[in-house]
Structures are given as C-alpha cells and as structure tokens.
Protein backbone atom coordinates (compact mmCIF):
# COMPACT_ATOMS: atom_id res chain seq x y z
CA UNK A 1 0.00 0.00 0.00
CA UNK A 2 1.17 3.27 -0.89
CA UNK A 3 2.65 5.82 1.52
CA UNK A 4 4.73 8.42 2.30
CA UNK A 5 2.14 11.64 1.28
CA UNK A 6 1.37 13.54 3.40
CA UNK A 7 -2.61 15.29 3.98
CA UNK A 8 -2.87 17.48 1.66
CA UNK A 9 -1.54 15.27 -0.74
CA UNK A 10 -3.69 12.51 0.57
CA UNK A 11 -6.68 14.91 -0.57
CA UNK A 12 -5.67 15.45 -4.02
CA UNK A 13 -5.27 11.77 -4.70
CA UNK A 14 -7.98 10.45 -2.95
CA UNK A 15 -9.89 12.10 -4.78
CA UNK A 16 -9.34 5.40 -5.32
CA UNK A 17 -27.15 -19.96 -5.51
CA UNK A 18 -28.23 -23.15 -4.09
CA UNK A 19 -28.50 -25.82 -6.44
CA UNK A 20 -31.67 -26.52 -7.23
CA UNK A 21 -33.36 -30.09 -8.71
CA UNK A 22 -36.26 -31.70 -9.80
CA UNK A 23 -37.79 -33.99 -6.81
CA UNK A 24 -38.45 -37.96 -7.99
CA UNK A 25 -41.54 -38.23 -8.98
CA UNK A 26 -42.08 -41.96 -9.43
CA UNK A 27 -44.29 -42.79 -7.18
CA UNK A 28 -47.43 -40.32 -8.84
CA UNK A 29 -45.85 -41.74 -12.17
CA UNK A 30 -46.73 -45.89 -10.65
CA UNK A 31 -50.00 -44.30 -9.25
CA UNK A 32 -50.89 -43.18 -12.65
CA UNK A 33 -50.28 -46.57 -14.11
CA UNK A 34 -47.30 -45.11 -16.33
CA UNK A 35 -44.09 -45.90 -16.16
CA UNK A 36 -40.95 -43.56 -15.24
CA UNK A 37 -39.70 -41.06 -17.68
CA UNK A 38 -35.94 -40.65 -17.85
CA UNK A 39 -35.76 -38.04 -16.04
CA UNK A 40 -33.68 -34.82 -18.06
CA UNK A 41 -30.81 -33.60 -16.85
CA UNK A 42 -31.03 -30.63 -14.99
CA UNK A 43 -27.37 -28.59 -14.24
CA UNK A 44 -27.45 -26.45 -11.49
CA UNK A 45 -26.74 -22.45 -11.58
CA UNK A 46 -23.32 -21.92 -11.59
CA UNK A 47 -22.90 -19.99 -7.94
CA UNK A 48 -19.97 -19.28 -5.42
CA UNK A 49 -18.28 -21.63 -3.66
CA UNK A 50 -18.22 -22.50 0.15
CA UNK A 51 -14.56 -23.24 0.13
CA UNK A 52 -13.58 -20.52 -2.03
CA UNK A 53 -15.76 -17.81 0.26
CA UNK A 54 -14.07 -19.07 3.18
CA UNK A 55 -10.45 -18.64 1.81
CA UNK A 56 -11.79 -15.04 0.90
CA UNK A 57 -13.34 -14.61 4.76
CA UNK A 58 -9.63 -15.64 5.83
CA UNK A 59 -7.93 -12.96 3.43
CA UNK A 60 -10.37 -9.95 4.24
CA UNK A 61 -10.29 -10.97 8.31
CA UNK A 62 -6.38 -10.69 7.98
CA UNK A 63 -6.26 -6.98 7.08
CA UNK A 64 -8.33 -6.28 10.01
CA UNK A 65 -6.18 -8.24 12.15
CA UNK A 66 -3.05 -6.70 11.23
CA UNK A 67 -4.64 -3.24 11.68
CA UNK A 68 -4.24 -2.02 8.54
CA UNK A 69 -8.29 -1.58 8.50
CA UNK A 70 -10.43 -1.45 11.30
CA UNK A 71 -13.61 -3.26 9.82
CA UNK A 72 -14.95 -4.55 6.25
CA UNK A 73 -18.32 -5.09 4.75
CA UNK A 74 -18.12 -7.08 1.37
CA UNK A 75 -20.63 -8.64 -1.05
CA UNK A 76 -20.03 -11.52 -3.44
CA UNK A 77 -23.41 -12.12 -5.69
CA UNK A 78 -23.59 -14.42 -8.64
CA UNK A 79 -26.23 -16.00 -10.55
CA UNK A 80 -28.73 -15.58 -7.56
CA UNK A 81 -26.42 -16.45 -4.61
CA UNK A 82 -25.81 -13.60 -2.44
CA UNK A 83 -22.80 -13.72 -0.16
CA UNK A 84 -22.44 -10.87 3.11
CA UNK A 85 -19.38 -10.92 5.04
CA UNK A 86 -18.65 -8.08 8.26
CA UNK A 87 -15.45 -8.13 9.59
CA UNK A 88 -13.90 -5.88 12.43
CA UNK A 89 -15.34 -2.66 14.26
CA UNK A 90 -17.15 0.48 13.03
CA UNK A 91 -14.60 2.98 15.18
CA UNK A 92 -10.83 2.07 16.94
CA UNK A 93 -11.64 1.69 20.07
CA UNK A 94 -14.91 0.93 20.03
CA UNK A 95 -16.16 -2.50 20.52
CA UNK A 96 -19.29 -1.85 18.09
CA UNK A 97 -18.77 -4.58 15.32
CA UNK A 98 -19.25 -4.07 11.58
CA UNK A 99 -22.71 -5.30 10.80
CA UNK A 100 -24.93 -5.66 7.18
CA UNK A 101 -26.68 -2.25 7.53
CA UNK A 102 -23.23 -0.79 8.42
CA UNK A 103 -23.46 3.23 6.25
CA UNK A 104 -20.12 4.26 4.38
CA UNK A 105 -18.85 6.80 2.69
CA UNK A 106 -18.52 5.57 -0.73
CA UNK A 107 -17.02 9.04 -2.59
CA UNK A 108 -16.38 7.90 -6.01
CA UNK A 109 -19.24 5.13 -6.42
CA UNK A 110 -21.33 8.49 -6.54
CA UNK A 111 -20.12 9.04 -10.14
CA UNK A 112 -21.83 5.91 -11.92
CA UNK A 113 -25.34 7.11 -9.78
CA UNK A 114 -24.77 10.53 -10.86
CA UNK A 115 -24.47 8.70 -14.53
CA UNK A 116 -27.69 6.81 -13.89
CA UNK A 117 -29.24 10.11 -12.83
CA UNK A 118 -28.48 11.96 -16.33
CA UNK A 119 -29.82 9.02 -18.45
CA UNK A 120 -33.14 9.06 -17.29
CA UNK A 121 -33.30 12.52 -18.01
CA UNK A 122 -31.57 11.72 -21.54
CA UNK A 123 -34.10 9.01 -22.08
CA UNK A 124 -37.37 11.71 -21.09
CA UNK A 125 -35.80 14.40 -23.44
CA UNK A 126 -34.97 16.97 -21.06
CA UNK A 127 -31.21 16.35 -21.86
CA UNK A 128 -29.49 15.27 -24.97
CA UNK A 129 -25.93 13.40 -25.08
CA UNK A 130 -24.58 15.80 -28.00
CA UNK A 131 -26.03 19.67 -27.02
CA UNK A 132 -23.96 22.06 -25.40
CA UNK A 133 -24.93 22.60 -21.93
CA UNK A 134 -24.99 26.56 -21.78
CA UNK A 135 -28.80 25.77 -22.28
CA UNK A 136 -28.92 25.08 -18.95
CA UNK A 137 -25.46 25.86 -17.49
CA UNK A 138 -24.73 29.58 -19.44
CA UNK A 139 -21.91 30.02 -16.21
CA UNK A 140 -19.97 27.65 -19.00
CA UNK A 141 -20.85 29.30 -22.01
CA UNK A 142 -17.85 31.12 -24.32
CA UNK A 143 -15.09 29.01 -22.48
CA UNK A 144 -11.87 30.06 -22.59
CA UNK A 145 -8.97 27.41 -22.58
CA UNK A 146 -5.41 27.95 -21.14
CA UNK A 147 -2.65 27.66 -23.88
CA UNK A 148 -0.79 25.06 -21.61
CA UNK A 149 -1.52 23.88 -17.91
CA UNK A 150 0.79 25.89 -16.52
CA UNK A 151 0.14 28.98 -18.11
CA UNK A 152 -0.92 32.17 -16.51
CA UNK A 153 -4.80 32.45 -16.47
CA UNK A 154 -5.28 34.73 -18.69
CA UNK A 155 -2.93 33.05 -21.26
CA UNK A 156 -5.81 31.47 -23.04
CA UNK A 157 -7.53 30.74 -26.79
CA UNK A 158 -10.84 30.16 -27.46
CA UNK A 159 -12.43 27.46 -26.73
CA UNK A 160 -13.34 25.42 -30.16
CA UNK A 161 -16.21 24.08 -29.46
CA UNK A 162 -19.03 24.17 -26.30
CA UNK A 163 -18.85 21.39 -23.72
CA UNK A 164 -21.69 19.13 -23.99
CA UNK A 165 -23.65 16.56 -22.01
CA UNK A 166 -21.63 13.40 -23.26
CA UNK A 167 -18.49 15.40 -22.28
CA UNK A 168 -19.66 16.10 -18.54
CA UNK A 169 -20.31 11.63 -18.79
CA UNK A 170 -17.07 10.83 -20.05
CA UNK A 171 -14.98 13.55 -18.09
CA UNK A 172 -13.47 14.80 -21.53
CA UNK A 173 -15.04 18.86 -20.74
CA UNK A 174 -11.08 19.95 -20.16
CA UNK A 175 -11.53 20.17 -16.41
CA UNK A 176 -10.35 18.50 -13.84
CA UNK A 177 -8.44 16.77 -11.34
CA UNK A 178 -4.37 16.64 -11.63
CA UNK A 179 -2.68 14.49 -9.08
CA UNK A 180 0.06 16.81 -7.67
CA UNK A 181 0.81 19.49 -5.76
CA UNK A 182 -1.80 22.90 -5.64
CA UNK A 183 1.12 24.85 -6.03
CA UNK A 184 2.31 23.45 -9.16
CA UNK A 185 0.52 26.03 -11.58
CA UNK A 186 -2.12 28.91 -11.56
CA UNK A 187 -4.99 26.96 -12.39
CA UNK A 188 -4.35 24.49 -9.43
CA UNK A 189 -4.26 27.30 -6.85
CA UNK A 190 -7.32 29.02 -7.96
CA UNK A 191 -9.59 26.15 -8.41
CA UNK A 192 -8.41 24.96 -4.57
CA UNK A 193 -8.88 28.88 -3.17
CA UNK A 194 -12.33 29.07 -5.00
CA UNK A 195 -13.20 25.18 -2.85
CA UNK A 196 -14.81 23.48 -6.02
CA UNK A 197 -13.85 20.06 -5.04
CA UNK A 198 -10.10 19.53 -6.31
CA UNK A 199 -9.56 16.54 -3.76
CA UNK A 200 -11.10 14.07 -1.64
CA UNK A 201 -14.54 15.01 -0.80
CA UNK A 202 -15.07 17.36 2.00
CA UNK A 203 -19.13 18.38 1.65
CA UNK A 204 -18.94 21.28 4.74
CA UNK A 205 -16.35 23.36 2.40
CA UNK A 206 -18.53 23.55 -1.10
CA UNK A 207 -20.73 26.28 -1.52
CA UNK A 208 -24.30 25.92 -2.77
CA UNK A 209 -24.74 24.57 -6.62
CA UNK A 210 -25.46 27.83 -8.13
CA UNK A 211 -22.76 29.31 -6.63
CA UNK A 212 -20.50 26.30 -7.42
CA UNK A 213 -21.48 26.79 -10.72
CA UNK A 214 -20.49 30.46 -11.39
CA UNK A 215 -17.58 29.91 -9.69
CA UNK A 216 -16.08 27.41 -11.95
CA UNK A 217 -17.39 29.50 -14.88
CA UNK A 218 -14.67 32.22 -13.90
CA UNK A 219 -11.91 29.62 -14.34
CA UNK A 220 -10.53 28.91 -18.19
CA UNK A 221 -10.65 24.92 -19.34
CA UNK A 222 -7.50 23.45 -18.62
CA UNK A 223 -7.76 21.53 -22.28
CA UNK A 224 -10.13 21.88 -25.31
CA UNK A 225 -13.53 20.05 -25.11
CA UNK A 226 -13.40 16.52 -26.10
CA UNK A 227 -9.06 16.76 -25.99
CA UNK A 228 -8.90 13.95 -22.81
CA UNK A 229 -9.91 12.49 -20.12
CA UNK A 230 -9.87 14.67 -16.95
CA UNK A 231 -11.16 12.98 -14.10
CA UNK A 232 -14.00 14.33 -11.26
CA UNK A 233 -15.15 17.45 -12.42
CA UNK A 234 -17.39 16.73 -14.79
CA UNK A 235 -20.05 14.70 -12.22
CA UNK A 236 -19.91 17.41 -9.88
CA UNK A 237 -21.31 19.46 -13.24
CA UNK A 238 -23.94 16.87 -13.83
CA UNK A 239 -25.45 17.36 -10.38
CA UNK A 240 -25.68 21.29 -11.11
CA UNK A 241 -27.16 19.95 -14.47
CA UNK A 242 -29.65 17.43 -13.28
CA UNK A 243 -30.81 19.40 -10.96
CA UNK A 244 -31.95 22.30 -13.34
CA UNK A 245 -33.18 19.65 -15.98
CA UNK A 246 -35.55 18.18 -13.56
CA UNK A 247 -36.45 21.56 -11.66
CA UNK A 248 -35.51 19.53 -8.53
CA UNK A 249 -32.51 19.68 -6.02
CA UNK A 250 -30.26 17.11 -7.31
CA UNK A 251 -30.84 15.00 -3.57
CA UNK A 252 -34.40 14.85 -4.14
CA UNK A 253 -34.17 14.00 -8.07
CA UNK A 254 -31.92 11.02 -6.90
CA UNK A 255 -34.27 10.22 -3.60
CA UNK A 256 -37.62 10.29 -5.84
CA UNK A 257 -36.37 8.44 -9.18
CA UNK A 258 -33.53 6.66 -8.15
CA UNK A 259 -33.32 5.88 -4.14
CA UNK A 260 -37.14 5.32 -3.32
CA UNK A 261 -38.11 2.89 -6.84
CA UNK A 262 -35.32 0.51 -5.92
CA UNK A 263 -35.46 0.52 -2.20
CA UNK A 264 -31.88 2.27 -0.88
CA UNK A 265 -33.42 3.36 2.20
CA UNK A 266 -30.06 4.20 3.93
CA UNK A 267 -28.64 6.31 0.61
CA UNK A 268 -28.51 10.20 0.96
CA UNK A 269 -25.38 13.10 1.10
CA UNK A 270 -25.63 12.87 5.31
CA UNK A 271 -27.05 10.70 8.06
CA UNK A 272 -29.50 11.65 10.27
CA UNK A 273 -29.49 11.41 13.79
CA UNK A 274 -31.36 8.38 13.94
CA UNK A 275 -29.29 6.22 12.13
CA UNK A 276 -25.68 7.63 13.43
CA UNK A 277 -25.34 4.50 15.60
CA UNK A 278 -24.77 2.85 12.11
CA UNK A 279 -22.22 5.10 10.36
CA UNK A 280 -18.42 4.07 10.72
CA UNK A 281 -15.69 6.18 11.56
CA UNK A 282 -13.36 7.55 8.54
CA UNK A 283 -9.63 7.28 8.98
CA UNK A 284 -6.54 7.87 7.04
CA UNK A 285 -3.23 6.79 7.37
CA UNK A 286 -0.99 9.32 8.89
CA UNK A 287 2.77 8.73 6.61
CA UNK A 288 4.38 10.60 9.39
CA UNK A 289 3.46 7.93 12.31
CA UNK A 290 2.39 4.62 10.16
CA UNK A 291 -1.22 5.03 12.28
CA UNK A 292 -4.46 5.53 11.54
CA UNK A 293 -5.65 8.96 12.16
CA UNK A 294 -9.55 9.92 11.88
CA UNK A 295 -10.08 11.55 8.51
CA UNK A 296 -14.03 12.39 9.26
CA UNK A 297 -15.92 11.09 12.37
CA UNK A 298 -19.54 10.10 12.52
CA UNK A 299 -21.24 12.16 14.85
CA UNK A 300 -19.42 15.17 14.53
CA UNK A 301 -18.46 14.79 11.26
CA UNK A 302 -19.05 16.38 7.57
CA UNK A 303 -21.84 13.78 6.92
CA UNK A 304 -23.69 14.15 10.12
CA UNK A 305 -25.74 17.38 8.65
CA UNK A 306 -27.13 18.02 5.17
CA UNK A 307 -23.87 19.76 2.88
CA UNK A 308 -25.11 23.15 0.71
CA UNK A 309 -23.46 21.12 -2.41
CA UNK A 310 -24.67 17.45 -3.25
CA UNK A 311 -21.91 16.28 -4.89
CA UNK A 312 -22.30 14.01 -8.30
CA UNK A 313 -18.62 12.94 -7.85
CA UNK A 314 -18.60 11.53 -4.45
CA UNK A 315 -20.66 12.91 -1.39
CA UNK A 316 -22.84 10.03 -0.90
CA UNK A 317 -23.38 7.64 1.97
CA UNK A 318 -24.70 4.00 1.58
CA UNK A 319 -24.87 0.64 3.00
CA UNK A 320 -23.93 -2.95 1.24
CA UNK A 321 -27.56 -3.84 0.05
CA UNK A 322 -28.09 -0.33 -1.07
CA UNK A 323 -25.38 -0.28 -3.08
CA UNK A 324 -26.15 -3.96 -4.63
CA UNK A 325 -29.90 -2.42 -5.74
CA UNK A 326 -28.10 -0.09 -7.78
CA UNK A 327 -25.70 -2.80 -9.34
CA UNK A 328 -28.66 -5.26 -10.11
CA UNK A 329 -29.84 -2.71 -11.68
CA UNK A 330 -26.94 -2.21 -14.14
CA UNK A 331 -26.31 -6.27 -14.16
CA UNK A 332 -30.04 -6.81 -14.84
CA UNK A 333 -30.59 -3.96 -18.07
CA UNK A 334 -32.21 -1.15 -15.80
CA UNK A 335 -34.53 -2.88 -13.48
CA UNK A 336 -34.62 -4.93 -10.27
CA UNK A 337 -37.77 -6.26 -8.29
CA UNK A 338 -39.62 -3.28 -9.15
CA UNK A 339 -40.35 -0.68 -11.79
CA UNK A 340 -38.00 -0.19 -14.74
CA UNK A 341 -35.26 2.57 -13.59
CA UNK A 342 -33.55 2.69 -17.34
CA UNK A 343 -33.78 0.81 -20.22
CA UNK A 344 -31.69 -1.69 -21.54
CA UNK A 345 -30.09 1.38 -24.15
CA UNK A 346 -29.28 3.41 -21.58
CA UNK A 347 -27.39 0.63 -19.46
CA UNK A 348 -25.35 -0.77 -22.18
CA UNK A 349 -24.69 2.66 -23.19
CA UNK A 350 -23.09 3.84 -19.90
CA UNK A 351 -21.25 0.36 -20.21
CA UNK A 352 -19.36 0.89 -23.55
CA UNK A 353 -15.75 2.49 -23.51
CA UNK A 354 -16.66 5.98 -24.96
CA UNK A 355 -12.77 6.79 -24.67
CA UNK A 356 -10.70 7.02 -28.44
CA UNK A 357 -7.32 5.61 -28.41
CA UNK A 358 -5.86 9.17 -28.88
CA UNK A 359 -7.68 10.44 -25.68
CA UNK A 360 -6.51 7.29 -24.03
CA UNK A 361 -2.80 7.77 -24.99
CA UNK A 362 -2.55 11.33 -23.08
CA UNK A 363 -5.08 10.51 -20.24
CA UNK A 364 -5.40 8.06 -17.18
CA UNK A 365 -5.30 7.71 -13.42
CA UNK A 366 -1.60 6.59 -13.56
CA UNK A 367 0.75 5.96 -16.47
CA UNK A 368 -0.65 3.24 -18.68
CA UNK A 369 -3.78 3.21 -16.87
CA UNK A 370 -5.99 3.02 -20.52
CA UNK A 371 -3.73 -0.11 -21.79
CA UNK A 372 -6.35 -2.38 -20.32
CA UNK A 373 -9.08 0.23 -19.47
CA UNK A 374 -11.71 2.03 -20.99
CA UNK A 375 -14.02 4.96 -19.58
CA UNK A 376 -18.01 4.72 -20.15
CA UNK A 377 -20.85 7.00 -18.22
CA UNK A 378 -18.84 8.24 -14.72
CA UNK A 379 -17.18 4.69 -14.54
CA UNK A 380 -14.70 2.34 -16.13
CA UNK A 381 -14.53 -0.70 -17.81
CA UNK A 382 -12.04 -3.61 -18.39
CA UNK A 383 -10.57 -3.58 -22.11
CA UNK A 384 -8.49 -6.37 -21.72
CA UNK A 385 -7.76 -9.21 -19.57
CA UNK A 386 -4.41 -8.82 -17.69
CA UNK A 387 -5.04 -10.65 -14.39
CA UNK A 388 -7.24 -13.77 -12.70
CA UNK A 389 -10.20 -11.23 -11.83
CA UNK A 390 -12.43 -9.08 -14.70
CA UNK A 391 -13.73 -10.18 -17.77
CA UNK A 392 -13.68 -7.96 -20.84
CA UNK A 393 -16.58 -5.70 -20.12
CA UNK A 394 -16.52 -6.01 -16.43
CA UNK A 395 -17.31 -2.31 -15.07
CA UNK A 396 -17.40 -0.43 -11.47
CA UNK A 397 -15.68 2.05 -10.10
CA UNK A 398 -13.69 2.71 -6.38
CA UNK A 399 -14.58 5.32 -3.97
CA UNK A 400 -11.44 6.93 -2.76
CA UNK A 401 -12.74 7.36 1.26
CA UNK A 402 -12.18 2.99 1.06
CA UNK A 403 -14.50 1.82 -1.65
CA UNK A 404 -15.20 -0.42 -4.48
CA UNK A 405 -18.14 -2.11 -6.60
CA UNK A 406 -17.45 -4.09 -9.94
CA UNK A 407 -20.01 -6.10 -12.32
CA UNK A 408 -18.59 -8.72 -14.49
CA UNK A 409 -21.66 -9.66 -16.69
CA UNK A 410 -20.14 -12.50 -18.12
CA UNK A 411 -19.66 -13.81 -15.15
CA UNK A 412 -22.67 -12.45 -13.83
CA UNK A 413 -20.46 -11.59 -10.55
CA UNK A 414 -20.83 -8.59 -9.00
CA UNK A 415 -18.22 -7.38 -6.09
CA UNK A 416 -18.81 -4.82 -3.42
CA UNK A 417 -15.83 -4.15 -1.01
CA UNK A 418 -16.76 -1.20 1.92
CA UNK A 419 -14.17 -0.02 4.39
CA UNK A 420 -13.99 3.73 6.10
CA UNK A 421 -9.89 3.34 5.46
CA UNK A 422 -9.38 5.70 2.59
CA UNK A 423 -6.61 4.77 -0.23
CA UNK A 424 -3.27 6.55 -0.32
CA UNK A 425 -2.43 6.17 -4.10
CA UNK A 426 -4.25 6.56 -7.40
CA UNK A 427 -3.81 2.97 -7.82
CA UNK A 428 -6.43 0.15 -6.26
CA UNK A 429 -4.88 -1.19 -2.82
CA UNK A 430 -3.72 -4.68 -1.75
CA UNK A 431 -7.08 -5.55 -0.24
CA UNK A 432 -9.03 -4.81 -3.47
CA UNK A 433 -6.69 -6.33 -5.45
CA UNK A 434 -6.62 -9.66 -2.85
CA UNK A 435 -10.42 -9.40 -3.06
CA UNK A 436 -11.31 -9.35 -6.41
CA UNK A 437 -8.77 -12.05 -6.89
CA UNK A 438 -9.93 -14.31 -4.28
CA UNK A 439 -13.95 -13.71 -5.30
CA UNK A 440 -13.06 -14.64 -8.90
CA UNK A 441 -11.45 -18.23 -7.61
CA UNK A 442 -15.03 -18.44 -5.29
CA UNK A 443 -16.61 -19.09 -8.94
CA UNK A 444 -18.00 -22.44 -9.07
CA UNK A 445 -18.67 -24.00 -12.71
C-alpha cells in the first residue's frame, strides 16, 4: 500500500445460488399406471463456492487483524447467490462490530449514480448526449482554454467548441483533477482557493450549486472540449445539471427516481441522527506515524448534517444492500424487483468504452492506466484481460474514502468491497486487489 504523502496530498489523490433439482416423482408416475420417464438432466446455476468464500473470509479478516483496517463489509453475488461478510469494528476503540446495515462513505461510487441520474433525463428528453450545456449551465458558455496547464490564467484561446452533455459523462469537458501538488501552476491554486472540489470530498467546504457553478465558470478549461480524459469534475457538473433539468434539487431527483423505486433506504449526502449509531468512523493513514488517524468522524463529522453542495462525484453515503440495488440494476438492463429505472439502451450505453485511443494515450489515473481500461458514463470498464479477476466488459468504479463495486456480466459476478480506510495512491490497494482475486477463484462452474 502506498505511503509516504502527506494530507494534503492525501486529498488530491484520494480524490481510489443453491443448487436446485427436480424432486423424484415416481411414485405419482406408478399411481398413474405409467411408467418412469428418464428423467432430463437438470445442471445447477453456476454460484460461489463455500470453500472458495471461506479462503476469501480468511484474506479480508487478515487486514483487520493486522490493523491495517479497522472493519470490512463485502458482497459476493452471482447468478442468484448472495454472499455478506462483516469483519472488524465500526470505530478504533470501540467494541461496536461491523454489521450488514453498516453506512459508508462511498465518494467515487457516486459518479456511476450521478451517470444513472443523467440518463433518465436523456431518455425523457430533457437532456441530450450531444447539445452544449450553456442551455442550462450559461456560467460555461464562451469558455476560454489555457494555452498550456501551466500557463498564466489569462494566457488562453478560445475554446473550439461548447462542452456538452456526453463530455460532462465521459470527463473529456477539459476540467479537472491533476494528481500533484496545488502549487504546481495557476490553475491548481485558484480552483483549490475558489473550494470546487479539487480533492477528496469534503461536503462542509462547497458552496451551494449555483454558486458552485459560477464559480467554476470564472476559471478557463485546462484543455479543449473533447481533448482527454480529466477525471471528477465533470459529475460534480452533472449534479448542477440534473438538478436544473428536472427543476428539482439534485438530492431529491436522486431520492424520488432513483433511491425510493429501488429501495436504498439508507442512501442520501448525510445521516441523520437516527441512524448515526450505524455510520463508521473515517480514517486515514498518517505517513508521518504509520497510524491511523480519523479523517471524518460520525457524529461530529461532515456527513452528520445536510452539505449546501450534493456532490455528483462523491458525497454520498450507503450501505452494502443499497449499493447492490443499484448494481442489479446495471447487471439486470435497468430494473430490479420493481419498476424499470432505465432501459436496456441506456445501461449498455453507460457500459461501452466511450474513450478514443488518442484520448486514451494522453489521459489516465496513472501511467498506462488506458492499456487495459476504458471509460463509459462516470465509470470504467475492463478492455483487456491482464489478471485472474475481470472479464472484458466487467465495469465499477472505487470510492477513494475505502470503496469499491465491480459487475462482471459475463460472469454475472458482482463485487462490493466497503471499508472507512481511505486509499493513499491513485492505484487500487492490496485488499481490493486480494479481493477481487480471491472472489473470482469463489466461482464455481
């Protein structure tokens, strides 16, 4: 695991079935006066198996015992079989064990919502993938565009085209995060003084949307429209967007079409009093003494009271089953055990790699990052198989506050991995990469 940054740093980059068979039925078949048919053969649903969950229980339970995370809450789910494991405590110090309805911070697993969120307005025509968005946004009309990163702000060209809605989805509107240093160049410093969300997710310092808005509308584009992939900024747009599509606050838009229809009960941008009892502890580890220091705590914390900005790119809360509504959603074309949320379009839309290989070649998390990924709606998906877990086509995305969620519909596995120990690097940590391995070799056949 990564170390050796130290907070502010830490801020900019974490910004990461039973079987079932047919009964014998010979005795109604003698009682009939017929004889036995050969009975067809009936393969069971290809699940999870018992041995390989347990090796993964071992794995997960030995990062908690080595303290290098105080509790876990995974999911395994595959072809109907639904697997829950809790691990460890909600707070050091506290006896309070991790349980099922356990609330987390997810940051980043926001972004494919968010996605969700700007298709059904796609699919009612309020929105369209390919118009600019000054319709509705005219803070980002007439964009400006620096020369170079570094340059001066006011060292800038016209921008060649408008941003659009597909942009704001794929994070190629020319905005965004860049891992280093707020000091490194103008742009950097002014987004950061202006608090428009340049690092990890910090609700009680972003001002209201329409103020959000304007402010980011007095900053140039650090790249032309459609140039590359800039990561973040472009879901925190989409809530602004949403929310003036639909007429609604972009928390209520999500609550009414979104949270209510497919049952996430515990999802919202805070926790109320009632159900702090349930929300873990956030921590961070400190570089300077190899501990864990508390990043955001529950009661007193930035979630425990409703933020002025609802943040698209990662200010949500949510439990394990919440979270796996959403992804049977996107597994199952748009719909669950209720009404249809999207259609199947829409879904295998936000699915596809939207990214070109010239975007890809100048863009990316960390250096080669687009070799063997791709970028669709607000998440990414696997290009290429380079390891024992993901499928080409499997897609997700990791929340940076300790998070991740991938779908391999191939496999028809879908992984959710929730801890409140947020990632020091770009890249995914040793206990995502252990569990997505050892939930792959749980795959029984």
């Amino acid at each position: 695991m990564t170390t050796g940054v130290d907070r502010r740093t830490f801020l900019k980059v974490a910004a990461v079935s039973a079987a079932v068979a047919a009964p014998s039925n010979a005795e109604a078949f003698a009682a009939s006066g017929k004889g036995p048919e050969t009975p067809k053969k009936t393969l069971p649903p290809a699940g999870l198996s018992q041995r390989g969950l347990t090796r993964m229980s071992g794995i997960l339970t030995g990062y908690v015992d080595d303290g290098e995370i105080p509790g876990i809450v995974s999911l395994v789910s595959r072809r109907g079989q639904v697997e829950v494991n809790t691990i460890g405590v909600k707070k050091l110090g506290d006896n309070a064990p991790m349980q099922r309805d356990t609330i987390f911070r997810i940051a980043s697993m926001t972004k494919p919502v968010t996605a969700a969120a700007t298709m059904l307005l796609v699919e009612e025509c309020a929105l369209r993938l390919d118009e600019p968005v000054e319709r509705l946004l005219p803070e980002l009309a007439n964009r400006r565009v620096l020369k170079k990163i570094d340059a001066k702000l006011d060292d800038t060209v016209p921008a060649k085209r408008s941003i659009t809605v597909r942009d704001l989805l794929t994070f190629r509107m020319g905005f965004g995060l860049v891992f280093t240093s707020p000091d490194t160049c103008p742009i950097l410093k002014a987004a950061n003084e202006l608090q428009i969300g340049m690092g990890a997710p910090i609700p009680a310092s972003m001002p209201a949307p329409d103020e959000w808005i304007r402010r980011l509308g007095t900053l140039p584009l650090m790249h032309q429209p459609d140039e590359m992939w800039m990561y973040n900024t472009g879901a925190d747009v989409l809530s602004v967007l949403v929310a003036r599509a639909s007429g609604q606050p972009f928390e209520v838009f999500l609550r009414e079409r979104i949270f209510g229809p497919l049952g996430m009960k515990d999802t919202d941008f805070s926790v109320p009093v009632a159900k702090m009892n349930r929300f873990a502890t956030s921590y961070w580890l400190n570089p300077q003494t190899n501990k864990l220091d508390v990043f955001d705590d529950a009661e007193s914390g930035q979630w425990s009271h409703p933020p002025a900005f609802s943040s698209g790119s990662g200010g949500l809360v949510s439990t394990v089953d919440d979270y796996f509504a959403f992804s049977e959603m996107m597994l199952s074309t748009g719909k669950r055990s209720g009404p249809r949320i999207l259609s199947q379009r829409s879904i295998d839309l936000m699915r596809t790699d939207q990214l070109t290989p010239e975007q890809k070649s100048i863009s990316g998390l960390t250096p080669g990052y687009f070799d063997a990924n791709g970028w669709g709606f607000c998440m990414s998906i696997i290009t290429k198989r380079t390891d024992i877990a993901g499928n080409v086509g499997t897609f997700g995305w990791n929340g940076g506050l300790g998070t991740s969620w991938r779908v391999d519909p191939k496999d028809g596995m879908t992984t959710i991995l929730l801890t409140q120990r947020a990632w020091s690097s770009s890249n995914p940590p040793n206990v995502c990469l252990d569990f997505w391995t050892s939930a792959a070799l749980a795959t029984e056949d």
